[in-house]
PDB file of N, CA and C in Angstrom:
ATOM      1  N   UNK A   1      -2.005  10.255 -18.731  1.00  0.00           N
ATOM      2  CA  UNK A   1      -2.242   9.365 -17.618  1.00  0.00           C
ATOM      3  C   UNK A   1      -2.396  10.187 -16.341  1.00  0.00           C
ATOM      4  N   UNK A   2      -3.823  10.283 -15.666  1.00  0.00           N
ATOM      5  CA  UNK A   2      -3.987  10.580 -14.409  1.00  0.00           C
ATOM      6  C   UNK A   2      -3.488   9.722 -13.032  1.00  0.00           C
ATOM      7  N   UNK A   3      -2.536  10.747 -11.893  1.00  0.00           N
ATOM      8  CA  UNK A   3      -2.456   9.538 -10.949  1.00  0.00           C
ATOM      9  C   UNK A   3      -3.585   9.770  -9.840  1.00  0.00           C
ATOM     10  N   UNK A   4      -3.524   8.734  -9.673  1.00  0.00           N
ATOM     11  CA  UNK A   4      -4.750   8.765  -8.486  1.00  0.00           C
ATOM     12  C   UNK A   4      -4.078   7.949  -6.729  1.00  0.00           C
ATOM     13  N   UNK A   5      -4.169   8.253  -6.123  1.00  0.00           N
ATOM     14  CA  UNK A   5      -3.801   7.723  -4.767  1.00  0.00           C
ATOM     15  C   UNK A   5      -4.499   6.455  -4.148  1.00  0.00           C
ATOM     16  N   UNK A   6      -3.498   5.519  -3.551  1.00  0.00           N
ATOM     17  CA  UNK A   6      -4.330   4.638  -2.902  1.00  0.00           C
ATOM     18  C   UNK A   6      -5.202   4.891  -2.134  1.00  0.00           C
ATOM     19  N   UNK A   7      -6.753   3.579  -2.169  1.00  0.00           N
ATOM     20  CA  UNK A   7      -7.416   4.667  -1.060  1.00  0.00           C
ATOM     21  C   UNK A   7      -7.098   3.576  -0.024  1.00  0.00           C
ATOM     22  N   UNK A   8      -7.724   4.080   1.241  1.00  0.00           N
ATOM     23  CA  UNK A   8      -7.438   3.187   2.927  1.00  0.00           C
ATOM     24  C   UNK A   8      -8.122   1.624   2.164  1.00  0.00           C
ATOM     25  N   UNK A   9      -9.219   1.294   1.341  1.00  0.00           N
ATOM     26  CA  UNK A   9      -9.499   0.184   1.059  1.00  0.00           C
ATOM     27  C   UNK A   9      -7.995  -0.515   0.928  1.00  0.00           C
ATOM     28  N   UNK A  10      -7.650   0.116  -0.490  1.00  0.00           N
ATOM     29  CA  UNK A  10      -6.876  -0.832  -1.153  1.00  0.00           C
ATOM     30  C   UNK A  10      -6.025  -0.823  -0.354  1.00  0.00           C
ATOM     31  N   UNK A  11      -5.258   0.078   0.904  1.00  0.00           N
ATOM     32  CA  UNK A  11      -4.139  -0.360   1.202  1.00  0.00           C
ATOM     33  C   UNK A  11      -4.493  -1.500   2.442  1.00  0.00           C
ATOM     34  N   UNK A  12      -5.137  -1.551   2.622  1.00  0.00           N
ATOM     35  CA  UNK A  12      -5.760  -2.644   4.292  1.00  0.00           C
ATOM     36  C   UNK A  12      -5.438  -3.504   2.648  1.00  0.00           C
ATOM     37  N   UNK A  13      -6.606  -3.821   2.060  1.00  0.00           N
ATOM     38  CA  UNK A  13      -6.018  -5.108   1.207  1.00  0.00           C
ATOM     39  C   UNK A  13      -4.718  -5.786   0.477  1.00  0.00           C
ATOM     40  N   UNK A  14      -3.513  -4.870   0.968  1.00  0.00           N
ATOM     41  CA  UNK A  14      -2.088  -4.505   0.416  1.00  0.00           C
ATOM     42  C   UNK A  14      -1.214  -5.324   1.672  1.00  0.00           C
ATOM     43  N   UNK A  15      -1.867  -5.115   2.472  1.00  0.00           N
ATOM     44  CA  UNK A  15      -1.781  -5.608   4.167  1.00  0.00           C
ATOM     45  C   UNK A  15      -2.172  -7.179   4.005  1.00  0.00           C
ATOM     46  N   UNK A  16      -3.733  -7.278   3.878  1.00  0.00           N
ATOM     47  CA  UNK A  16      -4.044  -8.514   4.027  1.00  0.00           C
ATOM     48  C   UNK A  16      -3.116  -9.655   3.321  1.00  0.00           C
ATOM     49  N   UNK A  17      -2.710  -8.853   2.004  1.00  0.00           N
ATOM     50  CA  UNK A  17      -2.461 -10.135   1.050  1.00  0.00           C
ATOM     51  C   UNK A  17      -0.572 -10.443   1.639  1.00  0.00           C
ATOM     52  N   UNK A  18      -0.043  -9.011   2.291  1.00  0.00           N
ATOM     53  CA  UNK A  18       1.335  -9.363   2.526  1.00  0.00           C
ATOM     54  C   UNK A  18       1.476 -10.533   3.885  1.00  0.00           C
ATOM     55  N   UNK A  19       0.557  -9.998   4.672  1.00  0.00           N
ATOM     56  CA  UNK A  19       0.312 -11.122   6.048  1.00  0.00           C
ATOM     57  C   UNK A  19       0.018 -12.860   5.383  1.00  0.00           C
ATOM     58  N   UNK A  20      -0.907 -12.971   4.285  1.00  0.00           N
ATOM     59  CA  UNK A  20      -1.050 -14.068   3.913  1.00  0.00           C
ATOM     60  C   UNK A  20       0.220 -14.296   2.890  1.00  0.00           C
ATOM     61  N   UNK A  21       1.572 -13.635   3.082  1.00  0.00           N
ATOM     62  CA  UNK A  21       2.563 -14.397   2.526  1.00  0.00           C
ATOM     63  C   UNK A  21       2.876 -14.283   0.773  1.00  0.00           C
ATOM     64  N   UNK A  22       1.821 -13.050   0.609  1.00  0.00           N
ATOM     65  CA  UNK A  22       1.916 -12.692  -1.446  1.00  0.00           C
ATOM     66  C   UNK A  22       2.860 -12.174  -2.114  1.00  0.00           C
ATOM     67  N   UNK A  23       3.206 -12.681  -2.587  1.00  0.00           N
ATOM     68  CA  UNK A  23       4.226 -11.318  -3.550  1.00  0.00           C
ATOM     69  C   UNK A  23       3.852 -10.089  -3.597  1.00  0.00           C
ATOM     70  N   UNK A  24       4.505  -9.038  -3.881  1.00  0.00           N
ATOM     71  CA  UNK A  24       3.755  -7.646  -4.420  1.00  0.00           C
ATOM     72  C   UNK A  24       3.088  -8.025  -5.643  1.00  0.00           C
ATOM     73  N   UNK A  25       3.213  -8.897  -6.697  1.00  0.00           N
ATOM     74  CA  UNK A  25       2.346  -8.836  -7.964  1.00  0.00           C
ATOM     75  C   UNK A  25       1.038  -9.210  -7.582  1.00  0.00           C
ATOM     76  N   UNK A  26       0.634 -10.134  -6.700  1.00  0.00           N
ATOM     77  CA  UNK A  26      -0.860 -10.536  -6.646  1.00  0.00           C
ATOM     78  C   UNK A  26      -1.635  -9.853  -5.825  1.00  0.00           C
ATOM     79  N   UNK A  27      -1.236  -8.950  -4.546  1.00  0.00           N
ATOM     80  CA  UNK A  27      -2.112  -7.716  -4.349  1.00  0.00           C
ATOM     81  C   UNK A  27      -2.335  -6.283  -5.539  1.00  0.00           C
ATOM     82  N   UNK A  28      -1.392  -6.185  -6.404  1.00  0.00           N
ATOM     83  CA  UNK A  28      -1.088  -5.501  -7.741  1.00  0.00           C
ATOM     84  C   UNK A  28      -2.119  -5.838  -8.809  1.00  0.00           C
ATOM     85  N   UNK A  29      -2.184  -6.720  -8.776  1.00  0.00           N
ATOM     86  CA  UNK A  29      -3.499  -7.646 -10.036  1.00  0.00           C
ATOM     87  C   UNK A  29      -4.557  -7.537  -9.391  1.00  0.00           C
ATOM     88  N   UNK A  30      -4.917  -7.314  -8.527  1.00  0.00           N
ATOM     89  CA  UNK A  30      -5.931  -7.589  -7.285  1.00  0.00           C
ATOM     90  C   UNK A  30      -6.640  -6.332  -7.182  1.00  0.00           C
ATOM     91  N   UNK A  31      -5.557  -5.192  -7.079  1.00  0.00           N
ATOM     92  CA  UNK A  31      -6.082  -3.951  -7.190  1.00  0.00           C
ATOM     93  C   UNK A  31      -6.358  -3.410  -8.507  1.00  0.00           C
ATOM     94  N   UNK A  32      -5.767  -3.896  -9.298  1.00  0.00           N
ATOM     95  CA  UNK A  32      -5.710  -3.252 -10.942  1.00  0.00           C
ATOM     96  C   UNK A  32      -4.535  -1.864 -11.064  1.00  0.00           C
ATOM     97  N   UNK A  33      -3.758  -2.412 -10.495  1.00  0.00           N
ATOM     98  CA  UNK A  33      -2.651  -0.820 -10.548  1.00  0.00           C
ATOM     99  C   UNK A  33      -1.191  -1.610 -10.495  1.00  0.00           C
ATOM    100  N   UNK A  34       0.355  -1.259 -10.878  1.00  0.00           N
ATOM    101  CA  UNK A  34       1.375  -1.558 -11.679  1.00  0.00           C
ATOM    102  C   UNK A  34       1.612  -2.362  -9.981  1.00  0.00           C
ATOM    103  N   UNK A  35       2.785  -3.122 -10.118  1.00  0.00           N
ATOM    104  CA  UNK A  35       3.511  -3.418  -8.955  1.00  0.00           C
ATOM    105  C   UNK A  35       4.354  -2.760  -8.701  1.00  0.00           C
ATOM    106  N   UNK A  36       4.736  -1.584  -9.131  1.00  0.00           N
ATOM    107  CA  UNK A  36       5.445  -0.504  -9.184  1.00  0.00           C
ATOM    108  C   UNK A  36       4.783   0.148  -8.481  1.00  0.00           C
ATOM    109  N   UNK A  37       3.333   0.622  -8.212  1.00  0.00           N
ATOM    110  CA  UNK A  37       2.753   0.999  -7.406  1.00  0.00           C
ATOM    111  C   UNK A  37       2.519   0.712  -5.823  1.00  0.00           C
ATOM    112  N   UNK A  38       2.491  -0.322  -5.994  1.00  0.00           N
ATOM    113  CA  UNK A  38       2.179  -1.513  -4.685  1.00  0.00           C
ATOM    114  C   UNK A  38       3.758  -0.927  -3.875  1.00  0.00           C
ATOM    115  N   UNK A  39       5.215  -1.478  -4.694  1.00  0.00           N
ATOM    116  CA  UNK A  39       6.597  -1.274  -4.279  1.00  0.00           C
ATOM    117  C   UNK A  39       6.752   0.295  -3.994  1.00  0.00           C
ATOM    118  N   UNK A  40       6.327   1.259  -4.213  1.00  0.00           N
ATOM    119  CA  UNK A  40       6.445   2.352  -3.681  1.00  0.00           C
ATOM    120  C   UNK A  40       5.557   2.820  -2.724  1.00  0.00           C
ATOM    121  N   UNK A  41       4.555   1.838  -2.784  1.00  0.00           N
ATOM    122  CA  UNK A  41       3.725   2.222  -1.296  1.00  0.00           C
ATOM    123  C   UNK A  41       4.139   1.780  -0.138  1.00  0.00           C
ATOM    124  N   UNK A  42       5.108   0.343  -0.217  1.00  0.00           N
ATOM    125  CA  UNK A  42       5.781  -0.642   0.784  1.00  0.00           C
ATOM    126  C   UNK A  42       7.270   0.126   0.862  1.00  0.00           C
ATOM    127  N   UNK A  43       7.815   1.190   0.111  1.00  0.00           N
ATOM    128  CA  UNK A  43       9.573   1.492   0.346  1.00  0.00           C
ATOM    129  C   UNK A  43       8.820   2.926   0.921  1.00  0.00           C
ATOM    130  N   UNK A  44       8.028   3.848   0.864  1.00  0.00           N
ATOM    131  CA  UNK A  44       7.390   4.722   1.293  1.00  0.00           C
ATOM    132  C   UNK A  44       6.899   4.561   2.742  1.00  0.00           C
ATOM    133  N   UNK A  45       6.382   3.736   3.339  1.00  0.00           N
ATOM    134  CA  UNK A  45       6.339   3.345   4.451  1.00  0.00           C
ATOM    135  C   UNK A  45       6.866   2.216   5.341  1.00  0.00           C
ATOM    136  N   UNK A  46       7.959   2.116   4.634  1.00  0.00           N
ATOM    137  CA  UNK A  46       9.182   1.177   5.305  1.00  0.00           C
ATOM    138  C   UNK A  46       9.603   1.154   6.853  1.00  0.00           C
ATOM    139  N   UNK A  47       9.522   2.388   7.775  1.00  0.00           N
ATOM    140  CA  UNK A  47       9.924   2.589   9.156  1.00  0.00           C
ATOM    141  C   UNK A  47       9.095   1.646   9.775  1.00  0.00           C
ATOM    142  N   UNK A  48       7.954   0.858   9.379  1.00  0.00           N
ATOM    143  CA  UNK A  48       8.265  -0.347  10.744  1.00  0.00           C
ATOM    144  C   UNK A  48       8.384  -1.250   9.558  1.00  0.00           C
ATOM    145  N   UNK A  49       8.585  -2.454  10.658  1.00  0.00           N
ATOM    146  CA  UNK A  49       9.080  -3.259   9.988  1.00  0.00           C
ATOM    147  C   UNK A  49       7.812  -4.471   9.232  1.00  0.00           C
ATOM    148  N   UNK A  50       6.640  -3.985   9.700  1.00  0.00           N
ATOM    149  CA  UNK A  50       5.455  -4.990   9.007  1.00  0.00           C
ATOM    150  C   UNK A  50       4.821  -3.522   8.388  1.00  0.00           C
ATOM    151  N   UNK A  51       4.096  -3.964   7.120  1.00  0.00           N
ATOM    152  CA  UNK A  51       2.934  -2.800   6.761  1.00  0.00           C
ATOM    153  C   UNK A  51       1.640  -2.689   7.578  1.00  0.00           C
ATOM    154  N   UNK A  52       1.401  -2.068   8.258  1.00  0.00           N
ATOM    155  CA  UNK A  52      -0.170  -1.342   8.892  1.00  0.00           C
ATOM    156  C   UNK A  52      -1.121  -0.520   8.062  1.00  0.00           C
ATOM    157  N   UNK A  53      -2.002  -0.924   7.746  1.00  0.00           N
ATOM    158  CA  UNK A  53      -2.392  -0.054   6.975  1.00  0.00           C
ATOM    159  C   UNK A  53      -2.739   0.996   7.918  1.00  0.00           C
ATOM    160  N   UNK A  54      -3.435   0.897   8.675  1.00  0.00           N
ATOM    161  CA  UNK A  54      -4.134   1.902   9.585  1.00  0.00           C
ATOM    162  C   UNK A  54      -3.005   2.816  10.380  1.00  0.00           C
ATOM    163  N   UNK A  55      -1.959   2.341  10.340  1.00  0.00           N
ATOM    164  CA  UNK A  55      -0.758   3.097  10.599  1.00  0.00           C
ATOM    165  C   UNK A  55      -0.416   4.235   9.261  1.00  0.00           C
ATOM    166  N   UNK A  56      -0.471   3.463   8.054  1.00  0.00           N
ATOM    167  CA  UNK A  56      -0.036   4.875   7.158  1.00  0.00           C
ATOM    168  C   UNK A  56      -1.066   4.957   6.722  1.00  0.00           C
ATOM    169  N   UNK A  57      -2.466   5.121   6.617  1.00  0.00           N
ATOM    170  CA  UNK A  57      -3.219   6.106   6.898  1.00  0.00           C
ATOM    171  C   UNK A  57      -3.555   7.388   7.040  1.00  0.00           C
ATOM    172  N   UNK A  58      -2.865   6.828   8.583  1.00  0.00           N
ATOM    173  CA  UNK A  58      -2.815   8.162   9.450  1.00  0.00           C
ATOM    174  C   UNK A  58      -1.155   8.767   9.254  1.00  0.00           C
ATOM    175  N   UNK A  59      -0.490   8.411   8.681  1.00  0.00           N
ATOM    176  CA  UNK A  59       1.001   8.889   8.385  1.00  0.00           C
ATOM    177  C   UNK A  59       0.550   9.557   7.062  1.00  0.00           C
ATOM    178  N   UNK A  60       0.150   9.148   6.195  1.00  0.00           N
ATOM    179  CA  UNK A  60      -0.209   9.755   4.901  1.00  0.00           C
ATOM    180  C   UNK A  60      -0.842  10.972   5.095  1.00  0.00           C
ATOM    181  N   UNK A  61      -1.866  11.187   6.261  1.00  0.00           N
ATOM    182  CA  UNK A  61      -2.662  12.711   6.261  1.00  0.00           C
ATOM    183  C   UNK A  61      -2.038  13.243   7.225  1.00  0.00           C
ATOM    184  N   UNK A  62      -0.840  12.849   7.729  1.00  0.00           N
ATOM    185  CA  UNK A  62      -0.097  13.846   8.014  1.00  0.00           C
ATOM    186  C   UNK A  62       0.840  14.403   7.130  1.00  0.00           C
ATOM    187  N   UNK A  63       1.476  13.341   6.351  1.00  0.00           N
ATOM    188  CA  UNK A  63       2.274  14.025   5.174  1.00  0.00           C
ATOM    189  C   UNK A  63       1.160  14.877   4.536  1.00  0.00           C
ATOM    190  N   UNK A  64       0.114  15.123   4.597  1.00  0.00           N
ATOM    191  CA  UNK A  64      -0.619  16.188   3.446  1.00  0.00           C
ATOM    192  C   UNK A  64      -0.694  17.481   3.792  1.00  0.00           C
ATOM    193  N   UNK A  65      -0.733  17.402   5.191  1.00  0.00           N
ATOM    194  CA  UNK A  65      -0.501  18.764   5.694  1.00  0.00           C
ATOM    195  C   UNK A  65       0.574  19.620   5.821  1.00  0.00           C
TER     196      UNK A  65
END
């Protein structure tokens, strides 16, 4: 099993579906990847208190460096 990283799509759509009130499983089905995935992208960027995508983004390519 290869992992592959969220890209900025899927996480803006990780966003959309939490603002419209979703569980983690139906942005999870949505993307085609575990909710295990989804939950470590949301406890991974936990310091504010709503998800931005465009906020970890740009937090993510700083963690790369």
């Amino acid at each position: 099993m290869s992992y592959q990283q969220l890209t900025g799509a899927q996480k803006h759509q990780i966003e959309s579906y939490l603002k419209a009130d979703f569980s983690q499983t139906r942005p999870a089905k949505a993307l085609g990847v575990s909710k295990s995935t989804v939950s470590r992208e949301l406890h991974r960027n936990e310091k504010r208190r709503s998800y931005n995508a465009t906020y970890v983004i740009t937090a993510s390519k700083e963690r790369r460096k």
